[in-house]
Protein backbone atom coordinates (compact mmCIF):
# COMPACT_ATOMS: atom_id res chain seq x y z
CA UNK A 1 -3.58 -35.16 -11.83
CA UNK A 2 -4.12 -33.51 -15.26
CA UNK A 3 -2.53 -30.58 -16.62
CA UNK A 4 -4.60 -27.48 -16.32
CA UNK A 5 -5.57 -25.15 -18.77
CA UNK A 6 -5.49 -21.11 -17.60
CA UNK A 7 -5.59 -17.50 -19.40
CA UNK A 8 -2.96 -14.65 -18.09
CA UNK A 9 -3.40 -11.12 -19.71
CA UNK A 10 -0.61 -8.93 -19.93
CA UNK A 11 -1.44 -5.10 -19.26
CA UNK A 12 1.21 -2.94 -19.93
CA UNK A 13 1.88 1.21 -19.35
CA UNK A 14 4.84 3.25 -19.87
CA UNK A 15 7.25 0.03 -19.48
CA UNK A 16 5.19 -1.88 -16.53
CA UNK A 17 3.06 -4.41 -16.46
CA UNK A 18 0.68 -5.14 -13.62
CA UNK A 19 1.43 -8.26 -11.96
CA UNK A 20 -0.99 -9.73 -9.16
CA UNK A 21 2.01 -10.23 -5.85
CA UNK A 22 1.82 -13.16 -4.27
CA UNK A 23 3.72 -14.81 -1.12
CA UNK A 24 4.51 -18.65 -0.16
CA UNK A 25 5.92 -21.05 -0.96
CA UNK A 26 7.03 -21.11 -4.89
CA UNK A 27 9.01 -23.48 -7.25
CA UNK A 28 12.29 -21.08 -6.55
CA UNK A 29 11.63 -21.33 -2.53
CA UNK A 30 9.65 -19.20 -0.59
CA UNK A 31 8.99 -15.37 -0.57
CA UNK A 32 7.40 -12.99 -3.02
CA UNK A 33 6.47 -13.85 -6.64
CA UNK A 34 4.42 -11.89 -9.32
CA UNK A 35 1.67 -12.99 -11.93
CA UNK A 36 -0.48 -11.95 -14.63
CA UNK A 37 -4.07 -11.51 -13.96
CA UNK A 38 -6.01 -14.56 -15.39
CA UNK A 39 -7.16 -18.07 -13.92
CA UNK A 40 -8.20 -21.37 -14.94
CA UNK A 41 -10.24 -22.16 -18.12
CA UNK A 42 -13.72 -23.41 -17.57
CA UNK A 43 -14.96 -26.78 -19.24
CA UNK A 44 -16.94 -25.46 -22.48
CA UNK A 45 -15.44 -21.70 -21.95
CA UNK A 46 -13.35 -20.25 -24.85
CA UNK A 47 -9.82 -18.89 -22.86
CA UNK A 48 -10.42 -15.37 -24.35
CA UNK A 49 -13.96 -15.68 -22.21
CA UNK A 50 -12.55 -17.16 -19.50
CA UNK A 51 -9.53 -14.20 -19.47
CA UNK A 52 -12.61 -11.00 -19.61
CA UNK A 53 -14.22 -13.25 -16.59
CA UNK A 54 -11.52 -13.75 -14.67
CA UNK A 55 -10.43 -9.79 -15.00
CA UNK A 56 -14.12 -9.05 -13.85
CA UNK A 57 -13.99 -11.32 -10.85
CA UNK A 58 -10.58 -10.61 -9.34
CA UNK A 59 -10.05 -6.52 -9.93
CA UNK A 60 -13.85 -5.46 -10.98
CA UNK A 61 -12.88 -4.22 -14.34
CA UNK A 62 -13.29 -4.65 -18.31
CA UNK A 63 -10.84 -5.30 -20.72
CA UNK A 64 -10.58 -5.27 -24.19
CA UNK A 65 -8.44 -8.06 -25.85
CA UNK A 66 -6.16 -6.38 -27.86
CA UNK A 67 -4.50 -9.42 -29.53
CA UNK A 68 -3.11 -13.35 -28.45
CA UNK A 69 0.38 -13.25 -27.91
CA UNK A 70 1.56 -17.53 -27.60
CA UNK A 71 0.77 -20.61 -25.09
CA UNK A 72 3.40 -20.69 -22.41
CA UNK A 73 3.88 -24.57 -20.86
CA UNK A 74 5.04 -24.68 -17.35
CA UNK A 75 5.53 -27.81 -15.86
CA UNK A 76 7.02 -27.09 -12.11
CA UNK A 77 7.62 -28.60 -8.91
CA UNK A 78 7.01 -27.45 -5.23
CA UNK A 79 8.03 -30.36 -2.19
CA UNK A 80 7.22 -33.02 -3.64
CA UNK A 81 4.18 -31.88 -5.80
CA UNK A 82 4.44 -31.65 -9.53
CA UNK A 83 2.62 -28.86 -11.39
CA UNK A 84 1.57 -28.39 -14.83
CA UNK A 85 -0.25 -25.26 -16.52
CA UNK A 86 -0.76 -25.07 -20.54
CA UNK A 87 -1.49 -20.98 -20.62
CA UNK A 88 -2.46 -18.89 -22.88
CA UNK A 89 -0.84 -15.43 -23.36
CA UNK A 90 -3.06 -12.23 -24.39
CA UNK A 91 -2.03 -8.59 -24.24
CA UNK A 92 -5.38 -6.28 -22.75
CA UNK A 93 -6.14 -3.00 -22.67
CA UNK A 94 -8.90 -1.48 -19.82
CA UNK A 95 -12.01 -0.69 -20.80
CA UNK A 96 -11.87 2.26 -18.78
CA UNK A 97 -8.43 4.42 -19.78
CA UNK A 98 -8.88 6.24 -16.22
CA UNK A 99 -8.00 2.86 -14.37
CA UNK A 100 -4.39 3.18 -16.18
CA UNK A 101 -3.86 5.61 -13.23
CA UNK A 102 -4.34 3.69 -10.16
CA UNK A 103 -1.49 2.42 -8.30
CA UNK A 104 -2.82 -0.58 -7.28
CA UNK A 105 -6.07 -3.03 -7.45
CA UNK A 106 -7.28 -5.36 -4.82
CA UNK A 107 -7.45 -8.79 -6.08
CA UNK A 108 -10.25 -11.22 -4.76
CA UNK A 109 -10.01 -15.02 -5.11
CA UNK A 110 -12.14 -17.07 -3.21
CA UNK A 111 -11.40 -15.90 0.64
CA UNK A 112 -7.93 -15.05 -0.58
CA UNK A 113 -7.43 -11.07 -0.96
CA UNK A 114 -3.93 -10.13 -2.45
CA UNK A 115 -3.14 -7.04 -4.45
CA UNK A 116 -1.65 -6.06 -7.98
CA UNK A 117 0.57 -3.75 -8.85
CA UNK A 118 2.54 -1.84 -11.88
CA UNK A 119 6.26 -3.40 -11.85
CA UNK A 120 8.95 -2.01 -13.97
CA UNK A 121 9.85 -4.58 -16.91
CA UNK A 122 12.90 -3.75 -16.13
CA UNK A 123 12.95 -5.72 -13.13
CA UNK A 124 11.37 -8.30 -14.09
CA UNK A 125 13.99 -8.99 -17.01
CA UNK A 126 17.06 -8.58 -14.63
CA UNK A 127 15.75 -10.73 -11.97
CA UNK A 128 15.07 -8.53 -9.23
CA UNK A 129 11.21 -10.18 -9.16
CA UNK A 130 10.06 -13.82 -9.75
CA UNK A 131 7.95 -13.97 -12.25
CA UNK A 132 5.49 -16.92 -13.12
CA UNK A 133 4.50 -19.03 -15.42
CA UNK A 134 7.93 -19.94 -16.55
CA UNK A 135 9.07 -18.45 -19.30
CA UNK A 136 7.32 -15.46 -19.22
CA UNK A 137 10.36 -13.35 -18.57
CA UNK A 138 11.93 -14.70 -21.95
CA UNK A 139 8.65 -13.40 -23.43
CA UNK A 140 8.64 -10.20 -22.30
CA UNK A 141 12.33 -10.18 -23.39
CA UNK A 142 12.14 -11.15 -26.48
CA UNK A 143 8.73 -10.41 -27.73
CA UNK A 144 7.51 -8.01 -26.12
CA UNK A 145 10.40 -5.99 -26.16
């Protein structure tokens, strides 16, 4: 197994972020966890074209890179499995200022349908959430601050 290369994009209003929810099994156990939109970076794609893809598949909508933020490492282990993502970091604007209202967005991956939602930095940083990759709490804390 190889490491794999992904894009996560960071939207952010009024001190949330929206963060695709997720349950299952995780690296900390089992239960809810929360991630960025994004997904893996095709062979040949560039991972600020994979990032405006990935956006467009999963919630239907546009963004606008507004600038690259770091690449996060997270190596990780679930049972017995060993995990390892090199991600790149963006923050993203919509396209569309209107979607900054919705509550929610469905998210479509394959047959899997999960939604995401705005949560409050706030819990995020004080560990009421789980956040994923690792290390992206530290980055909210201390650059995105």
């Amino acid at each position: 197994m190889y490491p794999r290369a992904n894009t996560l994009g960071l939207i952010i209003k009024d001190n949330h972020i929206l963060l695709e929810q997720q349950e299952g099994k995780h690296s900390k156990g089992i239960g809810l966890y929360y991630r960025p939109i994004g997904g893996t970076i095709e062979l040949g794609e560039r991972s600020d074209e994979a990032l405006i893809r990935e956006f467009s598949e999963e919630i239907g909508v546009e963004v606008i890179i507004k600038r690259y933020i770091t690449c996060l490492e997270n190596i990780f282990r679930i049972d017995d499995n060993i995990g390892h993502e090199i991600t790149q970091i963006y923050l993203v604007d919509f396209k569309d200022k209107s979607l900054y209202e919705k509550e929610h967005f469905t998210v479509l991956e394959g047959d899997k349908v999960t939604y995401a939602k705005w949560v409050s930095k706030e819990e995020l940083l004080l560990g009421n959430k789980i956040l994923y990759p690792n290390g992206l709490t530290d980055l909210l804390r201390n650059e995105l601050s």
